[in-house]
N, C-alpha and C. Protein backbone atom coordinates (compact mmCIF):
# COMPACT_ATOMS: atom_id res chain seq x y z
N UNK A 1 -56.96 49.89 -31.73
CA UNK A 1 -55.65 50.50 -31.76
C UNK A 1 -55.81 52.01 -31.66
N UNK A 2 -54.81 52.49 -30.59
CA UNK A 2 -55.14 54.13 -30.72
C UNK A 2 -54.16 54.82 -31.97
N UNK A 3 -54.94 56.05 -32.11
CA UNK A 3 -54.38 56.65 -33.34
C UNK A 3 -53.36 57.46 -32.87
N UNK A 4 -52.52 57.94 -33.64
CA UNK A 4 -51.27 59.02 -33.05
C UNK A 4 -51.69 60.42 -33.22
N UNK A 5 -51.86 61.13 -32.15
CA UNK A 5 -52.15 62.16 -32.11
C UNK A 5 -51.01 63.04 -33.29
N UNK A 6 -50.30 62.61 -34.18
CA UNK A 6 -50.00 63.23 -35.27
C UNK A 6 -50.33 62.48 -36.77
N UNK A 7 -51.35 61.23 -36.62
CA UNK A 7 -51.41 60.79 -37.94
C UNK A 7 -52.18 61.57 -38.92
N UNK A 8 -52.62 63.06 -38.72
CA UNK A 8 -53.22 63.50 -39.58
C UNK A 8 -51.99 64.71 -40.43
N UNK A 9 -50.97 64.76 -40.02
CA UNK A 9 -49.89 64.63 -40.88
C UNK A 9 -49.32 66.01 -40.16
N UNK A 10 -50.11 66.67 -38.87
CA UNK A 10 -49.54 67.88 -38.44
C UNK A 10 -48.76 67.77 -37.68
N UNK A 11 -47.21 68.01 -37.92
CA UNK A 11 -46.71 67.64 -36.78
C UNK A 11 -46.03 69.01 -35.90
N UNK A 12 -45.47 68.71 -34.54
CA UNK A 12 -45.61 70.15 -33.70
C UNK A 12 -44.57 71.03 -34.27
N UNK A 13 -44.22 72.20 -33.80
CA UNK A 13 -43.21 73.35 -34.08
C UNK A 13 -42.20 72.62 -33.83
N UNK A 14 -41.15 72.60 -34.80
CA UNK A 14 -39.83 72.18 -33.90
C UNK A 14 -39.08 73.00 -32.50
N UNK A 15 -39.34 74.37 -33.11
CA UNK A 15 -38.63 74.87 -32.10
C UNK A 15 -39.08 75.12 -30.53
N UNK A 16 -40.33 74.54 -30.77
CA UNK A 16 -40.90 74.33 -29.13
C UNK A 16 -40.70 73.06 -28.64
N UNK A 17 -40.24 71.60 -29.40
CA UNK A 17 -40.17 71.00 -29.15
C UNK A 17 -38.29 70.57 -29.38
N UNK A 18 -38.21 69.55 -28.26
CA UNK A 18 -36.45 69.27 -28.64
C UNK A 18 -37.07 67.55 -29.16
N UNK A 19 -36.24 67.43 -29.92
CA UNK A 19 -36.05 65.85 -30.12
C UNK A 19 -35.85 64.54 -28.96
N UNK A 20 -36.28 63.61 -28.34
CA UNK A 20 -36.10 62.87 -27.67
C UNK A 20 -36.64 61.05 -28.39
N UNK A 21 -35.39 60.65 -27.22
CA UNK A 21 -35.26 59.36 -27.80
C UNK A 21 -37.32 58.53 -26.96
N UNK A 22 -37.71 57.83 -27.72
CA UNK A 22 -39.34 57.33 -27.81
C UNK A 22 -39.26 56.21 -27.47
N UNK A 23 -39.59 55.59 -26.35
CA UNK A 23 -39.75 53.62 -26.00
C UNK A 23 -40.84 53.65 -26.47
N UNK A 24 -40.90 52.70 -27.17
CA UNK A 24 -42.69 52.54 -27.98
C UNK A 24 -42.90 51.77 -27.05
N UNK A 25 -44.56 51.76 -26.83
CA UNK A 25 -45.47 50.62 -26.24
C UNK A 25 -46.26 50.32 -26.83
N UNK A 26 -46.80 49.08 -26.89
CA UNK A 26 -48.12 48.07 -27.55
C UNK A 26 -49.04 48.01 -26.86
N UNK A 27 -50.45 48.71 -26.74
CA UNK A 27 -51.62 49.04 -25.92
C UNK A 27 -51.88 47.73 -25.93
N UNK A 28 -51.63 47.26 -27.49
CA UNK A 28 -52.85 46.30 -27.32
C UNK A 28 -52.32 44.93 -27.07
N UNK A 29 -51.01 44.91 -26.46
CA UNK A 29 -50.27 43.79 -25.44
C UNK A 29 -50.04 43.78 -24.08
N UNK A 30 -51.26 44.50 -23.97
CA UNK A 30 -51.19 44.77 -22.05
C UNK A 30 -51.92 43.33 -22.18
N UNK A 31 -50.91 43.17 -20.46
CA UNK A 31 -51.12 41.98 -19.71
C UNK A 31 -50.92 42.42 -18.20
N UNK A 32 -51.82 41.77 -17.34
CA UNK A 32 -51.88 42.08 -16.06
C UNK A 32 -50.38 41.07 -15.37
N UNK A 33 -49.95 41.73 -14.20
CA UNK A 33 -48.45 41.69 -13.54
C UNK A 33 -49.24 40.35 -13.08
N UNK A 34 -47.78 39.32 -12.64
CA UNK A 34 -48.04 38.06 -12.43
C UNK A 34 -47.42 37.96 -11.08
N UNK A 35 -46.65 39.06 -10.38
CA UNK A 35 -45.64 39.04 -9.83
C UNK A 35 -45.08 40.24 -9.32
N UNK A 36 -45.08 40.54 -7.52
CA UNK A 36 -44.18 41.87 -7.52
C UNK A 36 -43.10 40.99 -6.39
N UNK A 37 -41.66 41.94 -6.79
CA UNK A 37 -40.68 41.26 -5.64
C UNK A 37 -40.03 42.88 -5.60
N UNK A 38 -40.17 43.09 -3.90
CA UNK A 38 -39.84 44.02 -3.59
C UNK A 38 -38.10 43.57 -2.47
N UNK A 39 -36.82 44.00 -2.93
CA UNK A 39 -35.70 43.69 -2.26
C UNK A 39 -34.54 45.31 -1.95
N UNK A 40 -33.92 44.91 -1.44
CA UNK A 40 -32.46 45.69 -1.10
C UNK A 40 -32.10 46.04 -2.08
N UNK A 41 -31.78 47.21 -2.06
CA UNK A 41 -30.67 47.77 -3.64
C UNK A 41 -28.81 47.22 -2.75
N UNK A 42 -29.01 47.71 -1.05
CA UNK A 42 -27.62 47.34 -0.70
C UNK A 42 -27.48 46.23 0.10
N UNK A 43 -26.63 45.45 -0.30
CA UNK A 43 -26.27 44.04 0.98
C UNK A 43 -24.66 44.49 1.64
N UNK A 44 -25.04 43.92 3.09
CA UNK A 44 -23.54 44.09 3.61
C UNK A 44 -23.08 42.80 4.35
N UNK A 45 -22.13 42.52 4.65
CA UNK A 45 -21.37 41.61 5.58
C UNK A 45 -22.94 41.34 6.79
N UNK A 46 -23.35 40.21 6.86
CA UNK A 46 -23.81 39.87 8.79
C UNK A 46 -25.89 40.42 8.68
N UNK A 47 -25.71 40.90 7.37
CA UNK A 47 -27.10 41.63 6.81
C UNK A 47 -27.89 40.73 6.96
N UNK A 48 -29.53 40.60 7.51
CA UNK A 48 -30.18 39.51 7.38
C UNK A 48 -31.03 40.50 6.06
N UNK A 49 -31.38 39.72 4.80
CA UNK A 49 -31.99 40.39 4.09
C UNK A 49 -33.07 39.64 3.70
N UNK A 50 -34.23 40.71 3.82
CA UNK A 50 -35.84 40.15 2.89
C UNK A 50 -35.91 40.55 1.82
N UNK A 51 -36.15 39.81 1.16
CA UNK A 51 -36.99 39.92 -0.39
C UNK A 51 -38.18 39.33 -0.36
N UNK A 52 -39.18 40.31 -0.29
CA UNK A 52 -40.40 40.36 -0.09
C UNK A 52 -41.38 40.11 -1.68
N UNK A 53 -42.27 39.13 -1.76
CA UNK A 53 -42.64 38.33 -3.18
C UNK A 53 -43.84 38.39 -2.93
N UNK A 54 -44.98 38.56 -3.93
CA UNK A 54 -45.91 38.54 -3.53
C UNK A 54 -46.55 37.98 -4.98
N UNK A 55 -47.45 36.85 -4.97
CA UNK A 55 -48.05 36.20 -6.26
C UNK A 55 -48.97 36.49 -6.97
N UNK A 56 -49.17 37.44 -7.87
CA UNK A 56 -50.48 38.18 -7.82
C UNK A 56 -51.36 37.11 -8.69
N UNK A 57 -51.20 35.98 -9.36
CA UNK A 57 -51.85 35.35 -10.25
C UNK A 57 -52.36 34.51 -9.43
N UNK A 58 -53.68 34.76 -9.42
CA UNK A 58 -54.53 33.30 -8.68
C UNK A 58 -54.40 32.22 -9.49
N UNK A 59 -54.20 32.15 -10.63
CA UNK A 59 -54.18 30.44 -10.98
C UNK A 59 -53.12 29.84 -10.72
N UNK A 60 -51.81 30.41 -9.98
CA UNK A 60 -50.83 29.46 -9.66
C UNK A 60 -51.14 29.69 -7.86
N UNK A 61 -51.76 28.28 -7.85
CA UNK A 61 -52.10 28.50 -6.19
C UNK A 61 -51.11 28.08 -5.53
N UNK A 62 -49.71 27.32 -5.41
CA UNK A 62 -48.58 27.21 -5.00
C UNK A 62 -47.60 27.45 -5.20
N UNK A 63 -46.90 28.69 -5.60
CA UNK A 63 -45.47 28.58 -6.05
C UNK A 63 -44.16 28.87 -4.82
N UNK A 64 -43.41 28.25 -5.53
CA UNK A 64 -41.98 27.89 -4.78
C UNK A 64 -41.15 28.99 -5.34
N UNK A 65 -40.69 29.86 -4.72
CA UNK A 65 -39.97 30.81 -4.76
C UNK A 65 -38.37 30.51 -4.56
N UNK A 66 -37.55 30.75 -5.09
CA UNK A 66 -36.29 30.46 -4.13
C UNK A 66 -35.76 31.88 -4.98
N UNK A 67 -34.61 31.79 -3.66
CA UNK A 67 -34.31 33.55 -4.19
C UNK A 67 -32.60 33.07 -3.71
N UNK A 68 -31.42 33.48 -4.73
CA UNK A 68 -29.80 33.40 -4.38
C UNK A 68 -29.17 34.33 -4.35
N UNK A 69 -28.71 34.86 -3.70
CA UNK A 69 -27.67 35.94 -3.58
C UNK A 69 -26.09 35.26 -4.09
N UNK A 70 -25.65 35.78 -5.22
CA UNK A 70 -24.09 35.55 -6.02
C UNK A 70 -23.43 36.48 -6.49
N UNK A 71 -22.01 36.03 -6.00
CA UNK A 71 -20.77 37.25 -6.19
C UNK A 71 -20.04 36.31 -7.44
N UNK A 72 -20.39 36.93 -8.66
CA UNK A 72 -19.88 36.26 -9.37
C UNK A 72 -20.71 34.66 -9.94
N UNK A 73 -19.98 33.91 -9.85
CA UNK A 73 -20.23 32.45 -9.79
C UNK A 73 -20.37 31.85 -8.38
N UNK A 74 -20.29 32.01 -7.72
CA UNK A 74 -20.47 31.59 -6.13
C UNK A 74 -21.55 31.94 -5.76
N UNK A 75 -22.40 31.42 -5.04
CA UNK A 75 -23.91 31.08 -4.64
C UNK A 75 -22.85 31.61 -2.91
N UNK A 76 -23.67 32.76 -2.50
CA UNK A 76 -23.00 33.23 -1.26
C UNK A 76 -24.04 32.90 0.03
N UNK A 77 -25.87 33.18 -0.84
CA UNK A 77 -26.65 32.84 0.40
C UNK A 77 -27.67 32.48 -0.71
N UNK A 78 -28.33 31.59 0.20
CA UNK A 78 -29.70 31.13 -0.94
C UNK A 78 -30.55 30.98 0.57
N UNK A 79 -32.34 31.37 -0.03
CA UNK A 79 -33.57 30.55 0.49
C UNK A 79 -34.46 29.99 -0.56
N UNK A 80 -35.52 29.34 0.32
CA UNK A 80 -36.43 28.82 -0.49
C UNK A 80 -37.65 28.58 -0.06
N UNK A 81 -38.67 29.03 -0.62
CA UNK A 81 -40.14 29.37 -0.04
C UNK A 81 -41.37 29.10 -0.66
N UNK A 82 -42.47 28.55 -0.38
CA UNK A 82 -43.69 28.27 -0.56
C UNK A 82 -44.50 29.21 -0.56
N UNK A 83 -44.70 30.16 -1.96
CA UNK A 83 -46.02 31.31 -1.60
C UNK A 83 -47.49 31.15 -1.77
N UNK A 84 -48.24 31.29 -1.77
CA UNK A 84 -50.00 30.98 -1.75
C UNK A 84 -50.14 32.57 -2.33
N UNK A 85 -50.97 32.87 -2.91
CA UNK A 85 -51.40 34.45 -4.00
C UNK A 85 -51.77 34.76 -3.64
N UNK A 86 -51.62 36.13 -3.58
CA UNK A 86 -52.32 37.55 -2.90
C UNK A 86 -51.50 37.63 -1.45
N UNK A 87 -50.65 36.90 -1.40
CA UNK A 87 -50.19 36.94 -0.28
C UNK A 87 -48.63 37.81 0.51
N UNK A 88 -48.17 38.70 0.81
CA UNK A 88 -47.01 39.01 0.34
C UNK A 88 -46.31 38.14 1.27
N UNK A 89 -44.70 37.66 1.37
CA UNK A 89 -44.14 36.67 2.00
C UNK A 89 -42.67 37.34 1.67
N UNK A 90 -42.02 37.24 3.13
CA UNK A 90 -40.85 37.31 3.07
C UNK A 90 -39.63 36.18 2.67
N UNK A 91 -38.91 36.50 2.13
CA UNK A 91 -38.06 35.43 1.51
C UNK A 91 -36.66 35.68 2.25
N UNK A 92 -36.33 35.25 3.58
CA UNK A 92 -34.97 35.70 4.33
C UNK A 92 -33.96 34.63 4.00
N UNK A 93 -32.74 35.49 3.87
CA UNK A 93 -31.13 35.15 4.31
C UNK A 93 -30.68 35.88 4.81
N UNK A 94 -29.65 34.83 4.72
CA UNK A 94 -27.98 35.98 6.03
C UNK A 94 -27.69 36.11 4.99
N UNK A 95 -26.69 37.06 4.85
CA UNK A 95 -25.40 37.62 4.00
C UNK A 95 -24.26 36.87 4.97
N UNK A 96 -23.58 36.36 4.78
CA UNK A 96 -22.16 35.54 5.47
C UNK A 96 -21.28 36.74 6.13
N UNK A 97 -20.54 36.89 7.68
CA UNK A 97 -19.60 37.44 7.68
C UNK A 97 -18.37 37.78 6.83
N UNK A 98 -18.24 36.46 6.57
CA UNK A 98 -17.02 36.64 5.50
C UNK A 98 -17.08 36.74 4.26
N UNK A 99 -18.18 37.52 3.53
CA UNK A 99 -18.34 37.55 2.42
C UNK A 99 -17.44 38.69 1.47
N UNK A 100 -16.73 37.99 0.39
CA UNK A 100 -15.82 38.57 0.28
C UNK A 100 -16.39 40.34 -1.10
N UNK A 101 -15.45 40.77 -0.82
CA UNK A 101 -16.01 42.06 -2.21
C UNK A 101 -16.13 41.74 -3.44
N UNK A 102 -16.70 42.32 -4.35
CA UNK A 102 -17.04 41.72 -5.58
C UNK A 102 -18.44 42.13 -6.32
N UNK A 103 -18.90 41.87 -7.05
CA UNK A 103 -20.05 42.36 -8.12
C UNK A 103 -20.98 41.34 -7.44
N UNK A 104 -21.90 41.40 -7.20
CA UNK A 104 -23.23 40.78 -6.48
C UNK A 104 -24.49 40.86 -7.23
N UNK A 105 -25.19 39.60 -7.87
CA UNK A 105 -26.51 39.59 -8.11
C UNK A 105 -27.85 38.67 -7.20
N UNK A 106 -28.92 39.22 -7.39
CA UNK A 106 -29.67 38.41 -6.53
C UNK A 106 -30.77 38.25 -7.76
N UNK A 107 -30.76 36.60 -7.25
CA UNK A 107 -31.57 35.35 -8.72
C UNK A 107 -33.09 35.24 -8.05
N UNK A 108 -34.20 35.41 -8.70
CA UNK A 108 -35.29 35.01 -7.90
C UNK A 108 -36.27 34.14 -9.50
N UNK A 109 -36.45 33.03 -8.88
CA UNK A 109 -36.98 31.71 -9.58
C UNK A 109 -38.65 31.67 -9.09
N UNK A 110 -39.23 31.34 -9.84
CA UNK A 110 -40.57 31.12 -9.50
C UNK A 110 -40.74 30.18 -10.19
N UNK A 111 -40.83 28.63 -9.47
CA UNK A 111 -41.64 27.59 -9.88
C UNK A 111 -43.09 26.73 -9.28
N UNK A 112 -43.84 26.26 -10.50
CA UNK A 112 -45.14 25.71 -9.98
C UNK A 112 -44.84 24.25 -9.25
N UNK A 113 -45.57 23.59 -8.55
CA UNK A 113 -45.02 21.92 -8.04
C UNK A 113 -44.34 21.00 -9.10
N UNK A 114 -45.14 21.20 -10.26
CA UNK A 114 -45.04 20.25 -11.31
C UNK A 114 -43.35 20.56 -11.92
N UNK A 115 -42.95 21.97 -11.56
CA UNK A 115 -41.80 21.99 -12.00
C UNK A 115 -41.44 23.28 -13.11
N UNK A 116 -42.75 23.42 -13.34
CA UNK A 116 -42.74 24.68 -14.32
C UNK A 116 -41.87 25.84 -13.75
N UNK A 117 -41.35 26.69 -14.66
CA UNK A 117 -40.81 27.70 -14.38
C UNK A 117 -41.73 29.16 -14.92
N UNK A 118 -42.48 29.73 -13.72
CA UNK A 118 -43.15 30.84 -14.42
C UNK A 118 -42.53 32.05 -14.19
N UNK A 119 -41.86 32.44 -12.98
CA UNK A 119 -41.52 33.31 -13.48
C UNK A 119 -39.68 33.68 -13.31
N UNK A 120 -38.70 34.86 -13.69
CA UNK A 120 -37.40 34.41 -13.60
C UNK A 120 -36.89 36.17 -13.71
N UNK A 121 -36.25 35.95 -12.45
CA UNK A 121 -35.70 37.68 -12.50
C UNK A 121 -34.23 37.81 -11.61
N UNK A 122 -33.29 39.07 -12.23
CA UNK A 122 -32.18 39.14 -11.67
C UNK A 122 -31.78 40.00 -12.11
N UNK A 123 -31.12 40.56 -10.49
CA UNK A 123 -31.09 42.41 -10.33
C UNK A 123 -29.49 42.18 -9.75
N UNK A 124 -28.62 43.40 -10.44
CA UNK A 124 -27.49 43.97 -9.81
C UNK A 124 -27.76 44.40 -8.23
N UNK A 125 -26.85 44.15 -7.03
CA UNK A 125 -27.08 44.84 -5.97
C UNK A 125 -26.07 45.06 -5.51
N UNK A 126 -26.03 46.68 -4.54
CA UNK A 126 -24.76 46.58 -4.36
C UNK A 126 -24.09 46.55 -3.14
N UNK A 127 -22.85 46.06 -3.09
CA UNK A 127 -22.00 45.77 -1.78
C UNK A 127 -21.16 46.30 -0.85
N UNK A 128 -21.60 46.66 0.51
CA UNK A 128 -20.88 47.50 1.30
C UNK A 128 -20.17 46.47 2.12
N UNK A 129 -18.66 46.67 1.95
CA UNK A 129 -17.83 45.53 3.02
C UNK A 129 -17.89 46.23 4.36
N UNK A 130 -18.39 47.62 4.64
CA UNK A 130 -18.49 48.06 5.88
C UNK A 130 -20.01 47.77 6.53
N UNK A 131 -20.03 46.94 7.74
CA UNK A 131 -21.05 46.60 8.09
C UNK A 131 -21.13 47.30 9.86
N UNK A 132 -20.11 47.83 9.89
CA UNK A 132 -20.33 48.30 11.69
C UNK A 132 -19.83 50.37 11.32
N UNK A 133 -20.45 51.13 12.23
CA UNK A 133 -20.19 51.89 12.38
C UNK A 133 -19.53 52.35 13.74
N UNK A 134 -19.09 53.69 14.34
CA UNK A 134 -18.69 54.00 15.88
C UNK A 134 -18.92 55.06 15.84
N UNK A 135 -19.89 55.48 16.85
CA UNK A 135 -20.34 56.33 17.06
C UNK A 135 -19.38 56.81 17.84
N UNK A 136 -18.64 58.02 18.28
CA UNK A 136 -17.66 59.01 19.36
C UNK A 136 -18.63 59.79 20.12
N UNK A 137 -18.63 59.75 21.71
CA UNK A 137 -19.30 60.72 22.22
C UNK A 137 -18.09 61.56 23.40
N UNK A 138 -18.10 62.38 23.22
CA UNK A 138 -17.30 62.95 24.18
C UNK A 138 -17.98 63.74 25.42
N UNK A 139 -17.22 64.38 26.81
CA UNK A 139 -18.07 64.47 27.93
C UNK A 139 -18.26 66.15 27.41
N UNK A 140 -17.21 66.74 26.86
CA UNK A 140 -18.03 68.19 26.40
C UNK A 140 -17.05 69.02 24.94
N UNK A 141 -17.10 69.33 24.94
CA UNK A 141 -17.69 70.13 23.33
C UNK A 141 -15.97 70.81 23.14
N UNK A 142 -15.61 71.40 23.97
CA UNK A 142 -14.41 71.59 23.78
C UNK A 142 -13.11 71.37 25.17
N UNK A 143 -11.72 71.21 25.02
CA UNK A 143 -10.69 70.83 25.49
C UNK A 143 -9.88 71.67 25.51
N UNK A 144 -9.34 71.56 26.75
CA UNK A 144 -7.78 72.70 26.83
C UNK A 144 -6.98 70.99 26.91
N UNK A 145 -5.39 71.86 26.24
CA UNK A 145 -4.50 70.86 26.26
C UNK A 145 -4.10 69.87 27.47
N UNK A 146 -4.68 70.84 28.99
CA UNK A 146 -3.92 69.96 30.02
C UNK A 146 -5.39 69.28 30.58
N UNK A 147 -6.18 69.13 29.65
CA UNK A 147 -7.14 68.40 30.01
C UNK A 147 -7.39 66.72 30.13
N UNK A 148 -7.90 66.05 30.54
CA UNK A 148 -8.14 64.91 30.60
C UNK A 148 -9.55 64.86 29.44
N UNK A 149 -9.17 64.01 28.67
CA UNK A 149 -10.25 63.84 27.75
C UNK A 149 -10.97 62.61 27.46
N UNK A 150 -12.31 62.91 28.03
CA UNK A 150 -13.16 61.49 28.50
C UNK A 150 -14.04 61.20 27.41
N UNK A 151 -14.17 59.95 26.51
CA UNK A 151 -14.57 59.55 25.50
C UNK A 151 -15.45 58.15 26.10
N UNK A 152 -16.08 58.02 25.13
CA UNK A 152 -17.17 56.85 24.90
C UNK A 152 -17.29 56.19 23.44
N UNK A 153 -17.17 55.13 23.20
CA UNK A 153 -17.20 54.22 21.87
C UNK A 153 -18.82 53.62 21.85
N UNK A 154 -19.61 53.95 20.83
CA UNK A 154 -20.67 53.43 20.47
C UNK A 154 -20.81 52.42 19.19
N UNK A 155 -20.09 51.09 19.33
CA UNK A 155 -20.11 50.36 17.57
C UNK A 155 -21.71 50.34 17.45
N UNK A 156 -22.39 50.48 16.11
CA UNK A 156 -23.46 49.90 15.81
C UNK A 156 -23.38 49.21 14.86
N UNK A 157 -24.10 48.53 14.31
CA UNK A 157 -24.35 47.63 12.92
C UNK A 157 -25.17 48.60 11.86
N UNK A 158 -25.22 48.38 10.95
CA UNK A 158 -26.22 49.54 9.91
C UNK A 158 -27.22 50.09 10.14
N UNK A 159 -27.87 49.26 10.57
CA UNK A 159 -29.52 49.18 11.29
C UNK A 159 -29.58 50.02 12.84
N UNK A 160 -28.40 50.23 12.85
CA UNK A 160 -28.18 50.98 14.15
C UNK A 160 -28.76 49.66 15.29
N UNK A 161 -28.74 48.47 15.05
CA UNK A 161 -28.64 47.61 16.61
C UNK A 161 -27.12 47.51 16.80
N UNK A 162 -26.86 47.70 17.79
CA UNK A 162 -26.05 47.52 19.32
C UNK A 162 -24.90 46.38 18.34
N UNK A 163 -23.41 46.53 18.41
CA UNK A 163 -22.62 45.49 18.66
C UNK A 163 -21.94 45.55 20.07
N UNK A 164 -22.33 43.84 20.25
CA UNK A 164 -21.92 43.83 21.24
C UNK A 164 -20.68 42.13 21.34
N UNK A 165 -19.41 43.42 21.49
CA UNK A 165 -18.55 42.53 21.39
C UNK A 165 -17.20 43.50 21.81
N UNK A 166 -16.11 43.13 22.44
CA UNK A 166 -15.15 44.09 22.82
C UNK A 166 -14.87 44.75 21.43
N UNK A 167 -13.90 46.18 21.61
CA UNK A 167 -13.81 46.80 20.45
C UNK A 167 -12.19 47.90 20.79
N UNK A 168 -11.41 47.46 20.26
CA UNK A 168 -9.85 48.34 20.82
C UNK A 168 -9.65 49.55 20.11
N UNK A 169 -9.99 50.71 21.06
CA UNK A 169 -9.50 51.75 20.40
C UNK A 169 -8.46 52.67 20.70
N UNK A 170 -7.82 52.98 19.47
CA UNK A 170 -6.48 53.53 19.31
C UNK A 170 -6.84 54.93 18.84
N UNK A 171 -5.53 55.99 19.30
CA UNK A 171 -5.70 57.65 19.92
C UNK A 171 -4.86 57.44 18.90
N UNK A 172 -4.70 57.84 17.68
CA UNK A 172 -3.26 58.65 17.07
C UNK A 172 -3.04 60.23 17.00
């Protein structure tokens, strides 16, 4: 056990020091990580999203991953996956077009064949109902009133790939 660099009863100046709140830790309850899952902080409408898992414990040589995306009580997208250790593995879904707004968590389960549950995690994420952007390009920089004014519509998706689908735009 390490000693506290104040158990010999000296403790520092106050006025060089401010008070702060202390998370204790237990040295001597280190345990090596069993498990990293690297995911999205944001999901949107049409999103294909990875949650990337990786098993760091060699003694579970098969685990079954399944990972759910839920708004609320509603299961909106789920997968489910077979990892082997040391291995990192993507865990993909869609996000649904029509997925409606709302508070969103994503569930990630780690079980062995037999059924065990080793490991169990679930993160707030959050939800953008805007999934397309439009880019405006115009033919130059400035306009006189009796001008003809020639425009271009660029929709993209987040990721900046291409939508491609008609798109009506209105001058107010």
């Amino acid at each position: 056990r390490r000693q506290s660099p104040f158990a010999d009863g000296i403790q520092p100046p106050l006025h060089k020091y401010e008070p702060r709140w202390v998370l204790p830790t237990y040295a001597h309850r280190k345990s090596e990580p069993n498990y990293m899952i690297v995911g999205p902080k944001i999901v949107r409408p049409s999103d294909i999203v990875s949650v990337w898992v990786t098993i760091l414990n060699k003694d579970w040589s098969v685990t079954n991953v399944a990972v759910s995306l839920f708004n609320r009580n509603d299961e909106i997208a789920a997968n489910e996956q077979s990892l082997i250790p040391e291995i990192p593995t993507a865990v993909v879904f869609q996000v649904p077009q029509s997925a409606p707004n709302g508070t969103y968590r994503i569930y990630i389960r780690g079980t062995l064949p037999n059924g065990h549950v080793v490991f169990y995690n679930e993160t707030n994420v959050i939800f953008h109902p805007k999934s397309l952007s439009i880019f405006i390009q115009l033919e130059k920089p400035m306009y006189r009133h009796d001008q003809l004014v020639k425009f271009r519509c660029i929709p993209v998706y987040s990721d900046l790939r291409g939508y491609f689908s008609t798109v009506d735009a209105y001058l107010i």
